[in-house]
C-alpha atoms as a PDB file:
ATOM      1  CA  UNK A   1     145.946 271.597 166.402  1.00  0.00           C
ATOM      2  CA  UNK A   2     147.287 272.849 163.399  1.00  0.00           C
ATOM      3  CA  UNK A   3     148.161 268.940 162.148  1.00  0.00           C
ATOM      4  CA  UNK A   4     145.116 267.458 162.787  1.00  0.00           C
ATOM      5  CA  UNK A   5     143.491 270.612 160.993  1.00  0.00           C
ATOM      6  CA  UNK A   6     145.969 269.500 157.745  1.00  0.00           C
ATOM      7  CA  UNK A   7     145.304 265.967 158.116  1.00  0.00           C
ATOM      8  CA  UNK A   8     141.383 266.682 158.350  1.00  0.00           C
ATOM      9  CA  UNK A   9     141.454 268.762 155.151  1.00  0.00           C
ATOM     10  CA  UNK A  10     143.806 266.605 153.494  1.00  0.00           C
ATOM     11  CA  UNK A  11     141.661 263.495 154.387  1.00  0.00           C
ATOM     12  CA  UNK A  12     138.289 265.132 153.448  1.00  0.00           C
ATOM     13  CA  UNK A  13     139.152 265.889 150.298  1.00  0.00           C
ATOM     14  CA  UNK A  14     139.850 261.782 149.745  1.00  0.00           C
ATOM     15  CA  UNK A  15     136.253 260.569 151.260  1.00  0.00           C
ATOM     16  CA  UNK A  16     134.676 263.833 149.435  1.00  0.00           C
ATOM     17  CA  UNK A  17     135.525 262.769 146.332  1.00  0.00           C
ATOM     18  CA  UNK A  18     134.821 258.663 147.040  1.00  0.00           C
ATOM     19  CA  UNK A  19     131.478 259.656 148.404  1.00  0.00           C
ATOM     20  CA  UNK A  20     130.527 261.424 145.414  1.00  0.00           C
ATOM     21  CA  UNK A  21     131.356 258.720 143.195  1.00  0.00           C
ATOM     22  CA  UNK A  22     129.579 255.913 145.683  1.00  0.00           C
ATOM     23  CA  UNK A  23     126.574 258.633 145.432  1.00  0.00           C
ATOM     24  CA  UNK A  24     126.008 258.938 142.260  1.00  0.00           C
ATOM     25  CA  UNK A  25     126.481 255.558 141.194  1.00  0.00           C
ATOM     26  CA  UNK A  26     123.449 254.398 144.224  1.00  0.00           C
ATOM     27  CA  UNK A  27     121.135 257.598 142.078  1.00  0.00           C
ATOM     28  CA  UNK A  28     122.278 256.005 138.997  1.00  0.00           C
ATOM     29  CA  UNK A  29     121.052 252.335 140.284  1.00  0.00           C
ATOM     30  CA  UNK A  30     117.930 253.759 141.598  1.00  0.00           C
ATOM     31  CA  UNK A  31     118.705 253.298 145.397  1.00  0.00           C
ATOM     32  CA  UNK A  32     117.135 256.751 146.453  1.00  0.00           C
ATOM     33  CA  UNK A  33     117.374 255.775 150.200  1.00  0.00           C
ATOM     34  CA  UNK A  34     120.958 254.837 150.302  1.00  0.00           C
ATOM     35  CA  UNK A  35     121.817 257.882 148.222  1.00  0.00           C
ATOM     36  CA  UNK A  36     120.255 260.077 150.934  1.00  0.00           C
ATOM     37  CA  UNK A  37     121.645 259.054 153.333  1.00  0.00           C
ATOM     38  CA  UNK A  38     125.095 258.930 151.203  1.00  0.00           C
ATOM     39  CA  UNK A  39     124.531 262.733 149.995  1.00  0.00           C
ATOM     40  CA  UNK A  40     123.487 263.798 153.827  1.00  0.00           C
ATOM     41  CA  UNK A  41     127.027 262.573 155.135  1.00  0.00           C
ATOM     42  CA  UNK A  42     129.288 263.932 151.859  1.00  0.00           C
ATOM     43  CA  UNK A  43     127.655 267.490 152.856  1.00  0.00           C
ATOM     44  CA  UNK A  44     128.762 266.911 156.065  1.00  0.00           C
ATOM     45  CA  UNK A  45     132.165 266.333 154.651  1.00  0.00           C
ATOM     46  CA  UNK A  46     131.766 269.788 152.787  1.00  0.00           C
ATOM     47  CA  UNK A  47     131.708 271.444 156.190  1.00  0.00           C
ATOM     48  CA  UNK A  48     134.552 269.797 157.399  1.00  0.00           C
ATOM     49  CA  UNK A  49     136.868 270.609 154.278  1.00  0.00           C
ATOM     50  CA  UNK A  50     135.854 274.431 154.059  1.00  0.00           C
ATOM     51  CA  UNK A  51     135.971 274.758 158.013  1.00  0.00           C
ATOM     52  CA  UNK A  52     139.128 273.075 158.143  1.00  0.00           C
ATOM     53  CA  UNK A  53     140.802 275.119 154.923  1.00  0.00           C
ATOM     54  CA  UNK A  54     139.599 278.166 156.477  1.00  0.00           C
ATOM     55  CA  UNK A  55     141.485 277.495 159.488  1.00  0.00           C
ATOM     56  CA  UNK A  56     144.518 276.531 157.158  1.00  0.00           C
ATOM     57  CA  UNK A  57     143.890 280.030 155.496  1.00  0.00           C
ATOM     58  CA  UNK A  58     143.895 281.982 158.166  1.00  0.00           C
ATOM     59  CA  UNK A  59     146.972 280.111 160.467  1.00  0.00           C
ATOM     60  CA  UNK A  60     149.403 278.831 158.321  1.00  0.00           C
ATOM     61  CA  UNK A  61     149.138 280.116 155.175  1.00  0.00           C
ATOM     62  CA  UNK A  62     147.909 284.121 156.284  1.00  0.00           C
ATOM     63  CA  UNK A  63     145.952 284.590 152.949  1.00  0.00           C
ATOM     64  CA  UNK A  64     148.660 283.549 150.544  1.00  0.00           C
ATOM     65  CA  UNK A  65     147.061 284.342 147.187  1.00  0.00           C
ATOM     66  CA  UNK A  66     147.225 280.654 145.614  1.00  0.00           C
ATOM     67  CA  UNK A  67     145.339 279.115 148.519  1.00  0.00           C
ATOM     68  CA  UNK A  68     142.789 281.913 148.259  1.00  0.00           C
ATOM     69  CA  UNK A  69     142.164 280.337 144.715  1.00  0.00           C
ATOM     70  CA  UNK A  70     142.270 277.307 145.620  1.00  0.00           C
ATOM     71  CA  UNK A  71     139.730 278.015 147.944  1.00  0.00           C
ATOM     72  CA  UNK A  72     137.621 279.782 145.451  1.00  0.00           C
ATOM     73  CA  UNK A  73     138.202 277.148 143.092  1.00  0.00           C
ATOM     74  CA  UNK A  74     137.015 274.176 145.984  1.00  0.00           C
ATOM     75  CA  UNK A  75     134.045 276.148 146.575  1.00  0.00           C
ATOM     76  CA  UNK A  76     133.237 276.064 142.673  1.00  0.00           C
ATOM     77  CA  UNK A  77     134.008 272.058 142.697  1.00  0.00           C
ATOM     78  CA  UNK A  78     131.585 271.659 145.533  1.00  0.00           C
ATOM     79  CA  UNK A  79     128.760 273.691 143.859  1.00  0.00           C
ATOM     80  CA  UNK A  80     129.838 271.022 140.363  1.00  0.00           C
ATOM     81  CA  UNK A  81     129.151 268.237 142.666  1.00  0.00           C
ATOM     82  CA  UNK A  82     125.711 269.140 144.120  1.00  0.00           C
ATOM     83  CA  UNK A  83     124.590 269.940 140.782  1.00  0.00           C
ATOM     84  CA  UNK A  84     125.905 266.632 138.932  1.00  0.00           C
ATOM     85  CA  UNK A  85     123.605 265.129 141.999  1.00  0.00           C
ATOM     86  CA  UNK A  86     120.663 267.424 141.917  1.00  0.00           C
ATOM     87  CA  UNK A  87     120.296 266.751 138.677  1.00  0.00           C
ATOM     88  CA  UNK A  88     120.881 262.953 138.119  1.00  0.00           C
ATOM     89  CA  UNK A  89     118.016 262.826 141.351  1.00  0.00           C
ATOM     90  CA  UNK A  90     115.364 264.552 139.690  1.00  0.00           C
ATOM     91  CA  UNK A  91     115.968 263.234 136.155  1.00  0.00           C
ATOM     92  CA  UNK A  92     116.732 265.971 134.583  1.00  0.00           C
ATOM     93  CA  UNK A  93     119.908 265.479 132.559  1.00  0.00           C
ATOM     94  CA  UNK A  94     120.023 268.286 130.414  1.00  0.00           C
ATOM     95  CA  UNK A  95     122.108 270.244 128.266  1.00  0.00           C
ATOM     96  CA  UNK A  96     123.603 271.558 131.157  1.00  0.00           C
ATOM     97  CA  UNK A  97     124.682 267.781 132.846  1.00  0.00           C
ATOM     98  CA  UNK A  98     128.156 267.554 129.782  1.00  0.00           C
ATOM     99  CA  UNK A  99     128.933 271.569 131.612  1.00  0.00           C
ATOM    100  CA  UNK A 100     128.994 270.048 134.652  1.00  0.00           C
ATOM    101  CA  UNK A 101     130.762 267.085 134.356  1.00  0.00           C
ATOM    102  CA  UNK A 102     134.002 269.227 132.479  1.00  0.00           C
ATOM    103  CA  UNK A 103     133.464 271.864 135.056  1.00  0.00           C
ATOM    104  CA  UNK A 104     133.877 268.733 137.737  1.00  0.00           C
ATOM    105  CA  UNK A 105     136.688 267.377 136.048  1.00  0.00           C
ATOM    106  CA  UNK A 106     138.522 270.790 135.085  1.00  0.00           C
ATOM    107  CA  UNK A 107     138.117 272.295 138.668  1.00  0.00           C
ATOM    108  CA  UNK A 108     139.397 268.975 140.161  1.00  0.00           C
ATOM    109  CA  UNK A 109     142.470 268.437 138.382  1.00  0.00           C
ATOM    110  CA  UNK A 110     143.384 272.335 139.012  1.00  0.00           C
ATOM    111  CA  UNK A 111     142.401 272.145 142.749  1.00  0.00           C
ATOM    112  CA  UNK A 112     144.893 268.855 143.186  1.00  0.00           C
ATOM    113  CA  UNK A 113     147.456 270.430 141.333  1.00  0.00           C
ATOM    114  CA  UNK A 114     147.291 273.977 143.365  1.00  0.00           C
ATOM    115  CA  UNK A 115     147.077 271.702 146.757  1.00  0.00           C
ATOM    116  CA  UNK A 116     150.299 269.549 146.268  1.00  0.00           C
ATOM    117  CA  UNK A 117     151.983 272.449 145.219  1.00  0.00           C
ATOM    118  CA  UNK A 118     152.718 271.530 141.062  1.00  0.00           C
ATOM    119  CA  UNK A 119     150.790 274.513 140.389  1.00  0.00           C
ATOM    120  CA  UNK A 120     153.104 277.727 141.513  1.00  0.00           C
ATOM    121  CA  UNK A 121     153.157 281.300 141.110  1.00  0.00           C
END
């Protein structure tokens, strides 16, 4: 149970991330329908990634204080996401939309970094 739980997080993260892109690029086009739908399924994957890195947490790596932050710091990419979405749905790319888009990117690149291990401590 414990591998398909890793492969399931690992994998999630990996269609998370391409559903995002797919997502906002069918806003961006104006396909409001297929980016529904899109955005319905990538919360879906949301679910799956915190269940299964909660069951990670708790079995294999008993509250290790890196994967609590990483955890912390997944929770903060997710909430990046749905707002890069949010707001490129309604329209409302404001001065907030650059914030973001670094706090995407910044969160990301940390999050990768903590999960293949080349961030240590």
């Amino acid at each position: 149970m414990i591998n398909a739980m890793s492969a399931a997080h690992g994998d999630s993260w990996y269609v998370t991330i391409l559903l995002f892109v797919i997502t906002y690029i069918l806003i961006k086009m104006g396909v409001s329908k297929g980016a529904k739908i899109l955005h319905m399924i990538l919360r879906l994957f949301y679910v799956i990634m915190i269940f299964s890195g909660v069951v990670l947490l708790m079995t294999i790596w008993n509250f290790a204080l890196l994967y609590v932050i990483k955890g912390i710091l997944a929770i903060v990419l997710i909430y990046a996401m749905e707002m890069i979405l949010v707001k490129t749905k309604k329209g409302t790319i404001g001065a907030k939309a650059p914030m973001y888009w670094g706090l995407f990117v910044v969160v990301l690149v940390v999050v990768v970094l903590l999960g293949l291990q080349v961030i240590r401590f």
